[in-house]
Protein backbone atom coordinates (compact mmCIF):
# COMPACT_ATOMS: atom_id res chain seq x y z
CA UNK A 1 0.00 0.00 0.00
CA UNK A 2 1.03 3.59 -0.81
CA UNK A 3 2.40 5.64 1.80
CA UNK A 4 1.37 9.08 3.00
CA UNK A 5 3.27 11.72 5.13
CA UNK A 6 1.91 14.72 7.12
CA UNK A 7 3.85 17.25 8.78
CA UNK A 8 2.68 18.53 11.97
CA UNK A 9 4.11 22.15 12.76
CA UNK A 10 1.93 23.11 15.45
CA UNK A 11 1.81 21.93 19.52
CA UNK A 12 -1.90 21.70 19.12
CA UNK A 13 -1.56 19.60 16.58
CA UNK A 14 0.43 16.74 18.50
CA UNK A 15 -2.93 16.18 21.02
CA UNK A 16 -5.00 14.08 18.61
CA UNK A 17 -2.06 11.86 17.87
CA UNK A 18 -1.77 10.95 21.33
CA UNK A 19 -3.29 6.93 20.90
CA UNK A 20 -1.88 6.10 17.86
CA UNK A 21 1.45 7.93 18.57
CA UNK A 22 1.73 5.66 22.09
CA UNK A 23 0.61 2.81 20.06
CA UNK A 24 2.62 2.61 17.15
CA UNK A 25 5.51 3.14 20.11
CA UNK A 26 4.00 0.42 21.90
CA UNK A 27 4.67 -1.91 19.17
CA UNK A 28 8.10 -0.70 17.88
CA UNK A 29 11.44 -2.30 19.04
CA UNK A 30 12.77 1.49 20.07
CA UNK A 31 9.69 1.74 22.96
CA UNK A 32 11.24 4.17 25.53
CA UNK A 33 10.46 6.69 27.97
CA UNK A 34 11.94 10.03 25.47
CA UNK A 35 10.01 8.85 22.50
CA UNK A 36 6.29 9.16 24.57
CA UNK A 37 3.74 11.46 23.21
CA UNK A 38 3.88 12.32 26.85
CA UNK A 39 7.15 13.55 26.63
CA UNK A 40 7.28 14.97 23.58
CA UNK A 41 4.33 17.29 24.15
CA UNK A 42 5.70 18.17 27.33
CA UNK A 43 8.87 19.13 26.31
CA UNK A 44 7.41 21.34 23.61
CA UNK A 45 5.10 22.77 25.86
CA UNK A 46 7.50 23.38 29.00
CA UNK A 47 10.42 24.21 27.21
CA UNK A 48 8.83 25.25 23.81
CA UNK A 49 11.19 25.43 20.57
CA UNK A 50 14.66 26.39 20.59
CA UNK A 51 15.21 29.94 18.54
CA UNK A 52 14.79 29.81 15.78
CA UNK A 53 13.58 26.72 14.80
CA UNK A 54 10.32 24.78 13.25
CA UNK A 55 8.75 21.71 14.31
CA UNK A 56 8.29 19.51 12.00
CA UNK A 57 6.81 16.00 13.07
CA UNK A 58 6.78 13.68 10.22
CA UNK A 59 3.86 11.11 10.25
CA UNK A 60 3.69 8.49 7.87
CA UNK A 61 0.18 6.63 7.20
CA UNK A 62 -1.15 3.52 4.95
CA UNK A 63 -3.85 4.00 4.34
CA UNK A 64 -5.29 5.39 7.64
CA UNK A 65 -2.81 3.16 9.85
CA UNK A 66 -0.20 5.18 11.12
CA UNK A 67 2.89 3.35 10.63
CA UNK A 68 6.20 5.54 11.19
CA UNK A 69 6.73 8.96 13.30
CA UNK A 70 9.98 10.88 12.95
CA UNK A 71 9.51 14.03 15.69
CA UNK A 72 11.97 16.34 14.08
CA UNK A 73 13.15 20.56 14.57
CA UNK A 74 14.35 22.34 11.65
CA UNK A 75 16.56 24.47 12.37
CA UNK A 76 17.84 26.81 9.49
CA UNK A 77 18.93 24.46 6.91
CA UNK A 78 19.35 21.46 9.44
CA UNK A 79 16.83 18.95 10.58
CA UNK A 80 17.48 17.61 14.29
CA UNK A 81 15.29 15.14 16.66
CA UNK A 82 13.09 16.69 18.70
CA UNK A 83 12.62 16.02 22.31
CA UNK A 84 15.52 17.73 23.72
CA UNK A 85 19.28 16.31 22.89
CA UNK A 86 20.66 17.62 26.13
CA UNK A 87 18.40 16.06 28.30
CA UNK A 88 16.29 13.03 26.30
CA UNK A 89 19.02 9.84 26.58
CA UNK A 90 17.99 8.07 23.70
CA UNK A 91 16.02 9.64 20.26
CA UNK A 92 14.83 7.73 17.08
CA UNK A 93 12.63 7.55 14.71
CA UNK A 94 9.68 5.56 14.90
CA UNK A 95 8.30 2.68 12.96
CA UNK A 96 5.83 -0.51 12.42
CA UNK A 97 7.78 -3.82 12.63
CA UNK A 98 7.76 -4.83 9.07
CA UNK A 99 7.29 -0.97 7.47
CA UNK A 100 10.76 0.15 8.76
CA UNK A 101 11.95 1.02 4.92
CA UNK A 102 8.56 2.27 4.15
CA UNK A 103 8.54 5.12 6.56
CA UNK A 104 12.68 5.52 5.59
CA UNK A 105 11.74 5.86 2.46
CA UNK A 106 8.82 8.62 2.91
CA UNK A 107 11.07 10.48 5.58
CA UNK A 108 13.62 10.90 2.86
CA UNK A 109 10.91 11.55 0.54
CA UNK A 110 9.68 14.54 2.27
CA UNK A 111 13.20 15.67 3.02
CA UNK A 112 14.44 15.59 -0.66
CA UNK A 113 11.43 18.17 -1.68
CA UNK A 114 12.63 20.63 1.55
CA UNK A 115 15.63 23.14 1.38
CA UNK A 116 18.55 21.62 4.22
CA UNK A 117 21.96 20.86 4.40
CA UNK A 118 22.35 18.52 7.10
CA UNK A 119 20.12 16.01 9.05
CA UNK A 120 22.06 15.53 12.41
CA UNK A 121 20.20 12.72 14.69
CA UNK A 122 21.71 12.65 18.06
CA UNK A 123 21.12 9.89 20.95
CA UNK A 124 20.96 7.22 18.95
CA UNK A 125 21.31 3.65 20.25
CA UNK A 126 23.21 0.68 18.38
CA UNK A 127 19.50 -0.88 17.21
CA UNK A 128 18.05 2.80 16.16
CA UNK A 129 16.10 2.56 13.42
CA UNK A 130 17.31 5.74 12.15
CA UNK A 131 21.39 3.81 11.89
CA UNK A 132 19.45 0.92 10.44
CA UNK A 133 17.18 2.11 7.88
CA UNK A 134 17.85 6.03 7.18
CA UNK A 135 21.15 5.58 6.71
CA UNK A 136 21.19 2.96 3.75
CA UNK A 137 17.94 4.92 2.54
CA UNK A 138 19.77 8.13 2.46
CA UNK A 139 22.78 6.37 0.55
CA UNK A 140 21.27 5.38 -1.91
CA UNK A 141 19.65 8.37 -2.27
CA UNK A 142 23.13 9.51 -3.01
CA UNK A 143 23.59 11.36 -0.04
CA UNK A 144 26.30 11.86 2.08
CA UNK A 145 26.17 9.78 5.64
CA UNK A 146 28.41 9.90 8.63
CA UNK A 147 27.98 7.67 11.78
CA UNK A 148 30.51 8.69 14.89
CA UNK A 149 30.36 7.02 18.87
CA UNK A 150 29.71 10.12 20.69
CA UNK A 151 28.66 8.74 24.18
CA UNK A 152 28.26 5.57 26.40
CA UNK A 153 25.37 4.86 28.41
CA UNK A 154 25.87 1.46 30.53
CA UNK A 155 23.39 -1.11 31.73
CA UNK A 156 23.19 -3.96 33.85
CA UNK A 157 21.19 -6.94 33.40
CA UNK A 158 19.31 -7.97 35.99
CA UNK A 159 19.29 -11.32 38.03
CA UNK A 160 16.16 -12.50 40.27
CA UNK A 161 17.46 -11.65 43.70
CA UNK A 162 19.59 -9.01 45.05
CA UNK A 163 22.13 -11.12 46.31
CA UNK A 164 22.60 -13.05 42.77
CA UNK A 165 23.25 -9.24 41.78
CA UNK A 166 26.49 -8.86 44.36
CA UNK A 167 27.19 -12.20 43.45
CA UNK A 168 27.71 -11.14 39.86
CA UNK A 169 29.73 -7.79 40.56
CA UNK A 170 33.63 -8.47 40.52
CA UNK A 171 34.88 -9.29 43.88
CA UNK A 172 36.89 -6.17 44.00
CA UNK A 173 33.67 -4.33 43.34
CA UNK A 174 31.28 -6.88 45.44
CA UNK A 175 33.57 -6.15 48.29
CA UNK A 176 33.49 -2.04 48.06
CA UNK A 177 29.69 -2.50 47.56
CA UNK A 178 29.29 -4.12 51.17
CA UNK A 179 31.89 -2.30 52.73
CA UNK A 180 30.30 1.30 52.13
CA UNK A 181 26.50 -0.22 52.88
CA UNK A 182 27.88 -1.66 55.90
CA UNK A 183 29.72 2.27 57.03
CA UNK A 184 26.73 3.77 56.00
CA UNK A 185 24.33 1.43 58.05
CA UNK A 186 26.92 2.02 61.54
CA UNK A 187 26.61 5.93 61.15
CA UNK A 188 22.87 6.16 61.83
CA UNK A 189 19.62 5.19 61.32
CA UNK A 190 19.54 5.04 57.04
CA UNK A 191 15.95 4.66 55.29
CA UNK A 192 15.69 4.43 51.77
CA UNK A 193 12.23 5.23 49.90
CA UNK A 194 10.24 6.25 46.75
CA UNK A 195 8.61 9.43 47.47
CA UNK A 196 4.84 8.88 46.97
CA UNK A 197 2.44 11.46 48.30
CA UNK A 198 1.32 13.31 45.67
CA UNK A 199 0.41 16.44 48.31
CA UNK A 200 4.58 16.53 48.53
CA UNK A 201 5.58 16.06 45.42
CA UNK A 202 6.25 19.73 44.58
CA UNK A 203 8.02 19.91 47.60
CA UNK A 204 9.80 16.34 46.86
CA UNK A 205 11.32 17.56 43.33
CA UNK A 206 12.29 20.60 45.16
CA UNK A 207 14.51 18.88 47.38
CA UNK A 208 15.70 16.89 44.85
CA UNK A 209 16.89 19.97 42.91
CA UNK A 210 18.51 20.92 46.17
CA UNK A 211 20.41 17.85 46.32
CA UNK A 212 21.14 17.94 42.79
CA UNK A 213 22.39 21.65 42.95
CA UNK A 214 24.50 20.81 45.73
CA UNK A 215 26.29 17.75 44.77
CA UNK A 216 28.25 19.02 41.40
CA UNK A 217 29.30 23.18 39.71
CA UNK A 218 28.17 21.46 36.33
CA UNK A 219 25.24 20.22 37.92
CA UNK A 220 24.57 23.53 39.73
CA UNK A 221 24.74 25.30 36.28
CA UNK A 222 22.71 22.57 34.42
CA UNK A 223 19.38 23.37 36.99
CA UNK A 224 18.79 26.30 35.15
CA UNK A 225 15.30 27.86 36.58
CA UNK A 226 14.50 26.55 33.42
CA UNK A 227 15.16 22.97 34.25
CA UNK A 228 13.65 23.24 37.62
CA UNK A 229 10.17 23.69 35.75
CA UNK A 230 10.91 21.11 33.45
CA UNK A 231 11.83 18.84 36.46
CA UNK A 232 8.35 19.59 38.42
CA UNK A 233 6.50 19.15 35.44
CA UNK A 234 7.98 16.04 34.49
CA UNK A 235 7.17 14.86 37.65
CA UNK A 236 3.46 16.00 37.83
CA UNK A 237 3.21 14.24 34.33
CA UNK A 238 5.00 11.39 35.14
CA UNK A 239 5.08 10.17 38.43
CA UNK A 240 1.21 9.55 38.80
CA UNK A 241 1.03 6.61 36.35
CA UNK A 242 3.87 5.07 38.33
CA UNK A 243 6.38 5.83 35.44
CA UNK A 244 8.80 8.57 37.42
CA UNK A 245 9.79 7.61 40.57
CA UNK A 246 11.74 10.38 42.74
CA UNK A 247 14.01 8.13 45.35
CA UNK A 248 15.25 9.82 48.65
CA UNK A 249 18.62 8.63 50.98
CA UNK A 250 17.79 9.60 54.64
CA UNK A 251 20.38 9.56 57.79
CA UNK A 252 19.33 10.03 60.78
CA UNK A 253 15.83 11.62 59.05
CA UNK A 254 17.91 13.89 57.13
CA UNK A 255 17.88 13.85 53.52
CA UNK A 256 21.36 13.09 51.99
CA UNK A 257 20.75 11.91 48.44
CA UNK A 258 17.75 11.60 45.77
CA UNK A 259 17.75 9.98 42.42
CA UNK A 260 14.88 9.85 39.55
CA UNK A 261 14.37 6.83 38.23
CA UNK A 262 11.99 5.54 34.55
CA UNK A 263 9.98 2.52 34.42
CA UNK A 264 9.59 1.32 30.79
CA UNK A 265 8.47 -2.08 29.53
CA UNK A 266 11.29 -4.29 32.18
CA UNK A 267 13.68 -1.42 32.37
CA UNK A 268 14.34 0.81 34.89
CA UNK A 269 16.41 3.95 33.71
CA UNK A 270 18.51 6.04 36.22
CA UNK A 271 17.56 9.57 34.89
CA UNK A 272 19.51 11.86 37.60
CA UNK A 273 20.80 12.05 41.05
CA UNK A 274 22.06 14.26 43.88
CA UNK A 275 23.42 14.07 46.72
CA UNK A 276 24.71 16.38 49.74
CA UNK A 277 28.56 16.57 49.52
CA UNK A 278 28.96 16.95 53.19
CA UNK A 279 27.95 13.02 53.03
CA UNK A 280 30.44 12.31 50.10
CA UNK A 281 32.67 10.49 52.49
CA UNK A 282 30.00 7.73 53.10
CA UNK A 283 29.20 7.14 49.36
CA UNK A 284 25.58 8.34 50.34
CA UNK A 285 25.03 8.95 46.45
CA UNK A 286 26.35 5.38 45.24
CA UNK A 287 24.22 3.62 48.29
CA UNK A 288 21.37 5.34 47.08
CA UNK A 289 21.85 3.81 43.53
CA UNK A 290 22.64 0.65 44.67
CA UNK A 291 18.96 0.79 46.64
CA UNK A 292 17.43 1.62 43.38
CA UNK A 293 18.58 -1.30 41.77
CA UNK A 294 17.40 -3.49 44.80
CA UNK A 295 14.05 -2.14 44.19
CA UNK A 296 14.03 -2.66 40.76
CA UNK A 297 14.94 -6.16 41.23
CA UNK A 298 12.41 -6.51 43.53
CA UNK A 299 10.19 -5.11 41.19
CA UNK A 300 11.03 -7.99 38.51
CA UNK A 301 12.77 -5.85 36.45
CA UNK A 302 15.27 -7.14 33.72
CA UNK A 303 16.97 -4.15 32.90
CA UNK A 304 19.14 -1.33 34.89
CA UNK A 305 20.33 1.43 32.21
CA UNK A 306 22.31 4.14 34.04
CA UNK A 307 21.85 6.69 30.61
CA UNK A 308 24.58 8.83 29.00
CA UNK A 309 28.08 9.06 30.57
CA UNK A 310 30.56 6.55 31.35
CA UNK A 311 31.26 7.61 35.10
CA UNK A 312 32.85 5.34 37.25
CA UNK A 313 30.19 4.47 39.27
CA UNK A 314 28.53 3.21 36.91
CA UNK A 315 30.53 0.57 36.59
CA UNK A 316 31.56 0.16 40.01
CA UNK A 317 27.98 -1.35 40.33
CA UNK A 318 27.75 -3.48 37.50
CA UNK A 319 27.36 -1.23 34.64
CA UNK A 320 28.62 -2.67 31.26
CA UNK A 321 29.12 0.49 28.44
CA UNK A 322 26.46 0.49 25.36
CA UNK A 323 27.56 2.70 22.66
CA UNK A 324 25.71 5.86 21.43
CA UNK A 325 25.95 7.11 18.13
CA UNK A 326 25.64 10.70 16.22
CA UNK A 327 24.15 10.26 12.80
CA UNK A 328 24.93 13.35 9.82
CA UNK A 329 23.52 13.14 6.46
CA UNK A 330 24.45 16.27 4.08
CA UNK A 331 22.81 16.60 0.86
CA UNK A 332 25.80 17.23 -1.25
């Protein structure tokens, strides 16, 4: 069947694509948290369209089946993803099992009839759609394509039971683990939780952007006042559907270190973290990630992914690297 492509230009717009748009996602092999109608609208309508650019969401249709969705800015004479690069882990395009060279094909269709220079796609992981179908698509097209590593983001796989997770950690880094849970444990009373009353959640992300703030300079420039409406509204969005969870650290009833955490399909994704450096020497931050794990375990679980950035901790607790790539096509 023939395939037809609509470009959507306008926030309004987005709303009555909300079922099929979480559908089609639902059935597509890059289902995650960034590529959600829900987030997508969200960060178009918190932190609205960079300067200077156009939206330009590409929906592709057979018939009246929607079948591919590529959520792109254009900005000037280059075509991005949309969804934010800086703060969205993992962007794609989106596609029907089965109609992946279909929608390829009418993405590269529209974009042949539009005036650009360079389609950039950021955030891409090894099984994007966008390496394995836009890229041969654009080839042949006789374009120019470039694919570059540009990041790491690690994950664990999961085990059962918490303790077949330390089992699995190298003893070096099994050892550490225990020692610093154990420290932690003789300084005070310590109580881990997921924040859940949604009367405090305002008050919740608040803290957490205090923690945050406090624990790194880059992190203390990153919450922009920006970012700390983006943060609340991600978790007034999120969080009631079970999706976000906000994690808090407590010692002694004071809170030392928070964490946000995704739930999608049998992942869990660690999407930021603070903690109060005063507490640095009792790895109050690490513990903290540790605990989500153990709850996501708990939780059945299959999949830890710690997002962009190869930090050490990360693989202190298990954390094997998955690369992420940078996609450029140019039209010469």
């Amino acid at each position: 069947m023939k395939s037809s492509l609509v470009a959507v230009s306008q926030a309004e717009e987005l709303a009555p694509l909300q079922v099929e748009w979480d559908d089609l996602l639902g059935r597509s092999p890059v289902d995650t948290i960034f590529l959600t109608w829900k987030w997508q609208d969200l960060w178009w309508r918190v932190l609205g369209i960079p300067s200077g650019a156009e939206p330009r969401v590409l929906a592709t249709r057979e018939g009246s089946e929607l079948v591919g969705l590529a959520p792109l800015l254009r900005q000037g004479t280059t075509y991005r993803l949309a969804g934010g690069e800086e703060i969205a882990d993992f962007l794609d395009v989106i596609a029907l099992p089965g109609r992946e060279s279909a929608v390829a094909a009418s993405i590269l269709g529209y974009l042949s009839d539009q005036p650009w220079d360079l389609v950039e796609l950021r955030n891409l992981r090894r099984d994007a759609l966008s390496l394995a179908y836009l890229a041969p698509e654009a080839q042949r097209r006789g374009f120019a394509v470039e694919v570059e590593q540009e990041d790491v983001s690690p994950r664990l796989e999961l085990p059962a039971t918490w303790q077949a997770y330390q089992e699995r950690l190298s003893k070096k880094d099994r050892h550490e683990l225990r020692r610093k849970l154990r420290r932690l444990a003789s300084c005070g009373e310590v109580r881990w939780y997921a924040a859940s009353d949604p009367e405090r959640r305002q008050a919740d992300v608040a803290d957490f952007i205090r923690l945050h703030r406090l624990s790194a300079e880059a992190k203390a420039a990153f919450m922009t006042a920006e970012m700390e409406g983006w943060f609340q509204a991600l978790a007034e969005r999120f969080a009631p559907t079970g999706q976000l969870k906000l994690y808090f650290l407590e010692l002694d009833g004071l809170r030392v270190a928070s964490a946000i955490c995704f739930d999608c399909r049998d992942q869990r994704l660690l999407y930021n973290s603070g903690y109060d450096p005063e507490y640095a020497r009792l790895s109050v931050g690490l513990a903290l990630k540790a605990y989500c794990i153990h709850d996501a375990i708990a939780a059945g679980r299959r999949v830890f992914d710690f997002l962009q950035g190869g930090e050490s901790y990360k693989h202190d607790l298990g954390g094997v690297d998955a690369p992420i790539y940078r996609m450029r096509i140019w039209r010469a």
